[in-house]
C-alpha atoms as a PDB file:
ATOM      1  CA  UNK A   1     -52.396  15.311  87.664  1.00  0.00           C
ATOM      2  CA  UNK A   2     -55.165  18.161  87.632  1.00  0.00           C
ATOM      3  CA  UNK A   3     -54.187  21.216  85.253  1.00  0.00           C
ATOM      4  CA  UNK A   4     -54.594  25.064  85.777  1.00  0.00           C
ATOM      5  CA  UNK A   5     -55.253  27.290  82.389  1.00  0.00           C
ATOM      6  CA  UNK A   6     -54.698  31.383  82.848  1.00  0.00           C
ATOM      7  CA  UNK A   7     -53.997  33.895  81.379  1.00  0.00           C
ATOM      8  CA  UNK A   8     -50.151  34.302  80.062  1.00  0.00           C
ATOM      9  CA  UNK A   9     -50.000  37.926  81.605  1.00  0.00           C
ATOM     10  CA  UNK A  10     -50.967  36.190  84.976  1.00  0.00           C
ATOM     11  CA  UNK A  11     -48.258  33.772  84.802  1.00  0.00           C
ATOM     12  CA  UNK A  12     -45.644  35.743  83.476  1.00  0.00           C
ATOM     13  CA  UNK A  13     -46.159  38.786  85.819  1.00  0.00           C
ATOM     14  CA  UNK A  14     -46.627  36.370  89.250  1.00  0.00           C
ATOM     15  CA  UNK A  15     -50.227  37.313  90.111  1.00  0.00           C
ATOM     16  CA  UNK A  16     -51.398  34.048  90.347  1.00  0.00           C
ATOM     17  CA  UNK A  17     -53.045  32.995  93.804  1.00  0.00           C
ATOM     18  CA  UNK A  18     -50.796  32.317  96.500  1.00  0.00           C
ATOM     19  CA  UNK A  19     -51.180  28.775  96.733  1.00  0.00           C
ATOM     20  CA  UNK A  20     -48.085  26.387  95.657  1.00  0.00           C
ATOM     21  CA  UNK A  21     -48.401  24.855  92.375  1.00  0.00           C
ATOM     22  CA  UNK A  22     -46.889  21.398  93.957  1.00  0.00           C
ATOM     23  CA  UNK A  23     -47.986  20.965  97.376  1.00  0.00           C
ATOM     24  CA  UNK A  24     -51.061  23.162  97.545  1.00  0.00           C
ATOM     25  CA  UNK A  25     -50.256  25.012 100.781  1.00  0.00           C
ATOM     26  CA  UNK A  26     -50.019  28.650 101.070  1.00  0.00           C
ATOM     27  CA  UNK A  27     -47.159  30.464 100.105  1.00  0.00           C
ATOM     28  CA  UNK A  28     -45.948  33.967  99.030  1.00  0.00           C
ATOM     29  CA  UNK A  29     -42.591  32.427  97.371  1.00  0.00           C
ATOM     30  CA  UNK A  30     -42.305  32.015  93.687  1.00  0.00           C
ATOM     31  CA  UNK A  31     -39.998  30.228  91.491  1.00  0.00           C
ATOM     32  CA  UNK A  32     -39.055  31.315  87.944  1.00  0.00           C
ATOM     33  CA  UNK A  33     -39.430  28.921  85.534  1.00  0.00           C
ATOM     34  CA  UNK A  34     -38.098  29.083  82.180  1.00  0.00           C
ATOM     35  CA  UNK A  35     -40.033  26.899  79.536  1.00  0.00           C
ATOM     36  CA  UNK A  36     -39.041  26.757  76.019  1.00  0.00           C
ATOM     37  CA  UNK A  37     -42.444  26.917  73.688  1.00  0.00           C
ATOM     38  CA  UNK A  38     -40.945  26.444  70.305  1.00  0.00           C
ATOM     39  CA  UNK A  39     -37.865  25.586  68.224  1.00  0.00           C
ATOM     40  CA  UNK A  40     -35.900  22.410  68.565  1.00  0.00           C
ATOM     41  CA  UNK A  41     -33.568  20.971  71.445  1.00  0.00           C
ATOM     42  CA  UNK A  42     -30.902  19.225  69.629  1.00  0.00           C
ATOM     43  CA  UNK A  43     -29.798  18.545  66.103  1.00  0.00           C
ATOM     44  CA  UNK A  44     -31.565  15.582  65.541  1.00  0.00           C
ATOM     45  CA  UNK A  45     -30.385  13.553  62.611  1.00  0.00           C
ATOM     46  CA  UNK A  46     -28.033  16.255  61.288  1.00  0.00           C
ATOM     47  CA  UNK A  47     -25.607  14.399  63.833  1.00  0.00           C
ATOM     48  CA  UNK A  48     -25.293  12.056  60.795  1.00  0.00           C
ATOM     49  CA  UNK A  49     -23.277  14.337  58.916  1.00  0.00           C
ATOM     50  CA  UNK A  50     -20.110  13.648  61.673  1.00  0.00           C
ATOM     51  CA  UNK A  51     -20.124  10.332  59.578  1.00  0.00           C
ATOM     52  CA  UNK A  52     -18.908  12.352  56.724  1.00  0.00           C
ATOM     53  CA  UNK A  53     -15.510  13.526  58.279  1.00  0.00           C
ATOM     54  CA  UNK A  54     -14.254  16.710  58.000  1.00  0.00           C
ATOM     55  CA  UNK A  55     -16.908  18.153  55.479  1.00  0.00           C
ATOM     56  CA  UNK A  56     -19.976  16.478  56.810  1.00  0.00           C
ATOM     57  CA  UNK A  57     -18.249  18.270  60.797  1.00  0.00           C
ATOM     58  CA  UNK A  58     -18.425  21.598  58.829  1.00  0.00           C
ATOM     59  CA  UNK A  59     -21.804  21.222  57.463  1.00  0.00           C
ATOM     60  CA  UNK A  60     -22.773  20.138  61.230  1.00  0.00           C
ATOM     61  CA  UNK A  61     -21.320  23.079  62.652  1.00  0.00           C
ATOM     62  CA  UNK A  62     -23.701  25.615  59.809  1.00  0.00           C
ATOM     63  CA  UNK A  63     -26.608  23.949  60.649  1.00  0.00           C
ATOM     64  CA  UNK A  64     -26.023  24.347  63.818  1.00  0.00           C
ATOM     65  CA  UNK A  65     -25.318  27.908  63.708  1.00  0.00           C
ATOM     66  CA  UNK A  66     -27.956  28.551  61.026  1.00  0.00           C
ATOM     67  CA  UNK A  67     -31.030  27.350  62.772  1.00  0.00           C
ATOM     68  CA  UNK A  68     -33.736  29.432  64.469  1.00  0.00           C
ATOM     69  CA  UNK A  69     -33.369  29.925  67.981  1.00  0.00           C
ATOM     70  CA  UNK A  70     -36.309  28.530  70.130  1.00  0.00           C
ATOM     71  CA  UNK A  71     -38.633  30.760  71.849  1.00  0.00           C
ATOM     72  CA  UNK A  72     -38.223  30.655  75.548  1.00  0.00           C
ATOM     73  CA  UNK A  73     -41.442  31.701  78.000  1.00  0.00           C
ATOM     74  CA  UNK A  74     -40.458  32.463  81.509  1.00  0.00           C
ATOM     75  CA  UNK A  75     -43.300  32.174  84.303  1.00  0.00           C
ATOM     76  CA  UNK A  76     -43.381  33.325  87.771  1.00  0.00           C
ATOM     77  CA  UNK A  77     -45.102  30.508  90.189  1.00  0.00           C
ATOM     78  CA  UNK A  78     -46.134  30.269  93.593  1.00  0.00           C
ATOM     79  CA  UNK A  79     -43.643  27.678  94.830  1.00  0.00           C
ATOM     80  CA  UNK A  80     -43.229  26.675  98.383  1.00  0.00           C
ATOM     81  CA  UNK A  81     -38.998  26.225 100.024  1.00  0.00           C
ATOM     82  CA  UNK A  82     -40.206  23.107 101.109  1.00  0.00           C
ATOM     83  CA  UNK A  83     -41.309  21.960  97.161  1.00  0.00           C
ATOM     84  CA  UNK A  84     -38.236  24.102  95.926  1.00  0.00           C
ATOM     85  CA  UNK A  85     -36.035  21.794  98.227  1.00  0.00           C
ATOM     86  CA  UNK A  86     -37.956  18.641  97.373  1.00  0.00           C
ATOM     87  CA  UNK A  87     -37.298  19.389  93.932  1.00  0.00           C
ATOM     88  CA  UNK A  88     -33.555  20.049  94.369  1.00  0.00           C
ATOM     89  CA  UNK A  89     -33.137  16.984  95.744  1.00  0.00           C
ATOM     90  CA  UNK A  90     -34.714  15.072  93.230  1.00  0.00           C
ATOM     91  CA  UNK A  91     -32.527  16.500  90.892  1.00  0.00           C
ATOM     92  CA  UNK A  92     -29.034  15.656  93.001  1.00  0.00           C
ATOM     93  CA  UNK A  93     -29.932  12.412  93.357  1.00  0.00           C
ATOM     94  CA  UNK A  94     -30.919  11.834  89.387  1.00  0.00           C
ATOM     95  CA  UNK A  95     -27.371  13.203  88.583  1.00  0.00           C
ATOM     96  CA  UNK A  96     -25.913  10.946  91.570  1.00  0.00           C
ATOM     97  CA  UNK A  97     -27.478   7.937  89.663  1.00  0.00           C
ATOM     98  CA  UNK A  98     -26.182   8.819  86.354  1.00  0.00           C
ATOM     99  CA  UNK A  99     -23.027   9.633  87.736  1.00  0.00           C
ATOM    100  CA  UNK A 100     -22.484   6.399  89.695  1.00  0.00           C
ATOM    101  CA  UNK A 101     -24.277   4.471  86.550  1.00  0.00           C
ATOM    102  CA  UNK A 102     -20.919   6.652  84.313  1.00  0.00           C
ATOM    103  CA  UNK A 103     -18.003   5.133  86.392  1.00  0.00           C
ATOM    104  CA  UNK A 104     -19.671   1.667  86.624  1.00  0.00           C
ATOM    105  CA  UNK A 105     -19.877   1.616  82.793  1.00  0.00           C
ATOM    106  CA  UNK A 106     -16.162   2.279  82.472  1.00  0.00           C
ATOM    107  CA  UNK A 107     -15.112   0.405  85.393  1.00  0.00           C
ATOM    108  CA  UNK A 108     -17.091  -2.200  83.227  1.00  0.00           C
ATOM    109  CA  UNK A 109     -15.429  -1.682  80.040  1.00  0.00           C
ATOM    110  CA  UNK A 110     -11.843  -1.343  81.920  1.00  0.00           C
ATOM    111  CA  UNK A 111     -13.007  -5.235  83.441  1.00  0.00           C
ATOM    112  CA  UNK A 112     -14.161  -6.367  80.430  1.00  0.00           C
ATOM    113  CA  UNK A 113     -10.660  -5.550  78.676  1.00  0.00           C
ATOM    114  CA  UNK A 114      -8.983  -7.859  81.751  1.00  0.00           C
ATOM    115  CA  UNK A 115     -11.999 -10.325  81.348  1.00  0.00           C
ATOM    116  CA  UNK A 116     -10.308 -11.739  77.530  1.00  0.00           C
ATOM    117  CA  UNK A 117      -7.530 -13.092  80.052  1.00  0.00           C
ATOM    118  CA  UNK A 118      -9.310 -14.739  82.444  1.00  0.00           C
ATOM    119  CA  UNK A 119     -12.844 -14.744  84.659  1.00  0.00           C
ATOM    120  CA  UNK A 120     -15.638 -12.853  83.646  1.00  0.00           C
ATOM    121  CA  UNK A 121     -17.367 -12.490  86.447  1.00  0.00           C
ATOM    122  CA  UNK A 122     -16.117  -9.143  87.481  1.00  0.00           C
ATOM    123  CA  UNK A 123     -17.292  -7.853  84.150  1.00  0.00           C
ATOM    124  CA  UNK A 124     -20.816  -9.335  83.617  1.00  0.00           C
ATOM    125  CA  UNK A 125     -21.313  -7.741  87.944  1.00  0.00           C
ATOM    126  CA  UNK A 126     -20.440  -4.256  87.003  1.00  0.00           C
ATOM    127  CA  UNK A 127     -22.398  -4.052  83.544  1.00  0.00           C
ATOM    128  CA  UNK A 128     -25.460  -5.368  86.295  1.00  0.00           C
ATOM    129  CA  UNK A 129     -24.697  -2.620  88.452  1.00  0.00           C
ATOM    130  CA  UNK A 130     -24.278  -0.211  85.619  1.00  0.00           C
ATOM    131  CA  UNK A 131     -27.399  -1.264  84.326  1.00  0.00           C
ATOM    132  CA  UNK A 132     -29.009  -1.028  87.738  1.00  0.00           C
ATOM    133  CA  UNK A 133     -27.697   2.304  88.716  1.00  0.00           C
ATOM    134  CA  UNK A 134     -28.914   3.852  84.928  1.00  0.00           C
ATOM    135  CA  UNK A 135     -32.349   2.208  85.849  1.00  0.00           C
ATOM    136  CA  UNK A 136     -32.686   4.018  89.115  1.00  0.00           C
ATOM    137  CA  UNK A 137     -31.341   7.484  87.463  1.00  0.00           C
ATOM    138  CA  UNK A 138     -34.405   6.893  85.185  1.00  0.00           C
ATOM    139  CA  UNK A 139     -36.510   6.614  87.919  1.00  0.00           C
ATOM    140  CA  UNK A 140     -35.046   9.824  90.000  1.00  0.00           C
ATOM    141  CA  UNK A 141     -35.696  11.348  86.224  1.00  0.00           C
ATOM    142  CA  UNK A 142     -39.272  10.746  86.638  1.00  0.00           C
ATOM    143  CA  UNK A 143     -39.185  11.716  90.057  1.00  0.00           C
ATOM    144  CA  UNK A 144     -37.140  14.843  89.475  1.00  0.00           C
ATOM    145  CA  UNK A 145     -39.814  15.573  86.368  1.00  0.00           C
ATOM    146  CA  UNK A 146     -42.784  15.557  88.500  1.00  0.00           C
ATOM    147  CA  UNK A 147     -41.322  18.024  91.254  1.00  0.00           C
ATOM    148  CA  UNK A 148     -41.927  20.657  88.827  1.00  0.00           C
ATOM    149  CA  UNK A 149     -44.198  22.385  86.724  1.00  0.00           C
ATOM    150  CA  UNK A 150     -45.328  21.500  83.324  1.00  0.00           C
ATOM    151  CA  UNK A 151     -45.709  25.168  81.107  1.00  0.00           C
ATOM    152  CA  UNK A 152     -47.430  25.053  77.810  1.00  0.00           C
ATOM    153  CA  UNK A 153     -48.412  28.275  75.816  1.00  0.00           C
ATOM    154  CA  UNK A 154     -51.839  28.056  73.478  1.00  0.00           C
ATOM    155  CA  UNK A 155     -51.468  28.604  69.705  1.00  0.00           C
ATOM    156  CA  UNK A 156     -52.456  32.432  70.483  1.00  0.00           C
ATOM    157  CA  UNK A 157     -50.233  32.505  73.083  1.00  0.00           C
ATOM    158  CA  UNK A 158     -52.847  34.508  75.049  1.00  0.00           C
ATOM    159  CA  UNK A 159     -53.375  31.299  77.358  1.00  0.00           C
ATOM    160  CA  UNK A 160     -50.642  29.175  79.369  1.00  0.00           C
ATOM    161  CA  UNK A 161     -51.468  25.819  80.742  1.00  0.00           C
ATOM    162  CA  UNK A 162     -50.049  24.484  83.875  1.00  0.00           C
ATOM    163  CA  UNK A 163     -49.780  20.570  84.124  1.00  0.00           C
ATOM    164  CA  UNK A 164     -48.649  18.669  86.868  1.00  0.00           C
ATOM    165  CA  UNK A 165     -49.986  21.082  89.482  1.00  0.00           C
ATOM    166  CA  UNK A 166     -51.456  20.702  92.941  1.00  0.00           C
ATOM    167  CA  UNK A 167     -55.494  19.885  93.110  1.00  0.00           C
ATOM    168  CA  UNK A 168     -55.609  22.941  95.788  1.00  0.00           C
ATOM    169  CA  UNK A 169     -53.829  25.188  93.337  1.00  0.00           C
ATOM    170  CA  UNK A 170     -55.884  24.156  90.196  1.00  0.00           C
ATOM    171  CA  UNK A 171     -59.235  25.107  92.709  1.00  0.00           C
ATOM    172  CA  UNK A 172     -57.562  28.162  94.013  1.00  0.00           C
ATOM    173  CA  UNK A 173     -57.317  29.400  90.504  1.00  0.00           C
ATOM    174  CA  UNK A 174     -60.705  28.407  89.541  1.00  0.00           C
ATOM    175  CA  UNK A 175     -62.397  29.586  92.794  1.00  0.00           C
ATOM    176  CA  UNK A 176     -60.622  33.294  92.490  1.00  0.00           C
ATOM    177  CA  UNK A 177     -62.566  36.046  93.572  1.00  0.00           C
ATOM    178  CA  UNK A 178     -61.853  37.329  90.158  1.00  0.00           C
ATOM    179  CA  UNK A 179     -61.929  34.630  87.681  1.00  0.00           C
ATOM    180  CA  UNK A 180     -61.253  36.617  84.695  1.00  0.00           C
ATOM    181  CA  UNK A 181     -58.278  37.447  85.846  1.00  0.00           C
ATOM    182  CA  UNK A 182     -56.812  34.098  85.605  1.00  0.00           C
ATOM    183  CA  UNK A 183     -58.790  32.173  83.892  1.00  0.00           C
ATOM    184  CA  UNK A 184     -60.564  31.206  80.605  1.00  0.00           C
END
């Protein structure tokens, strides 16, 4: 997908051309998006200390209040309804899928507990459609991922890039009738 560099004023304050970043058609709506640019997400391998019991849960919980909060940059986009919806339902239907995928799991496990007295074919079909139903959540993921807009911020943070973004958008911002004002 083509990718649109400008300035981080430009994106942060909403000035950038009024063409939607997803399906390239013109627009005066924008969507805030909130994109975090540094820090971590999680508390990666830390988690092993809930091995530990009751000390390793307290050193878990000062790490976890210890560590540096990420930095968050928020954007203002032009962003169609019709992409905003598109996106929204991309996202209902990825948490749909992982939702059905959840009670299929432990409608599996509940079978497979019945399946030590008898048949298993009731358990081996719902781990399938478990399996199934996690495989399509991945997909709506994907799907759900590329409704939106990529935001990274350049090592001087004086430059954000925009990935994922509508050819008509990456030319609008190239073609401006000001190109500093976007634009490297």
């Amino acid at each position: 997908m083509p990718r649109a560099t400008v300035f981080v004023d430009a994106a942060v304050r909403g000035t950038l051309p009024p063409v939607c970043v997803k399906l390239g058609t013109p627009t005066h709506d924008q969507l805030t998006i909130d994109s975090r640019i540094s820090g971590s997400t999680g508390l990666g391998v830390a988690w092993l200390l809930v091995l530990f019991g009751p000390p390793g849960w307290l050193g878990l919980i000062v790490i976890a209040v210890m560590r540096r909060p990420s930095e968050v940059l928020t954007v203002e986009l032009p962003f169609s309804e019709e992409a905003y919806l598109l996106h929204r339902r991309a996202r209902r239907m990825q948490h749909a899928w992982f939702l059905v995928a959840g009670v299929l799991a432990v409608l599996a496990l509940i079978a497979y507990r019945e399946v030590q007295t008898g048949g298993a074919h009731a358990g081996v079909l719902l781990v399938i459609c478990a399996l199934g139903a996690i495989l399509v959540g991945l997909l709506e993921w994907r799907r759900a991922r590329s409704s939106t807009v990529g935001v990274e911020l350049d090592a001087s943070h004086r430059w954000v890039t925009l990935t994922r973004v509508h050819p008509a958008f990456e030319r609008a911002v190239n073609e401006s009738d000001a190109p500093n004002a976007y634009l490297r």
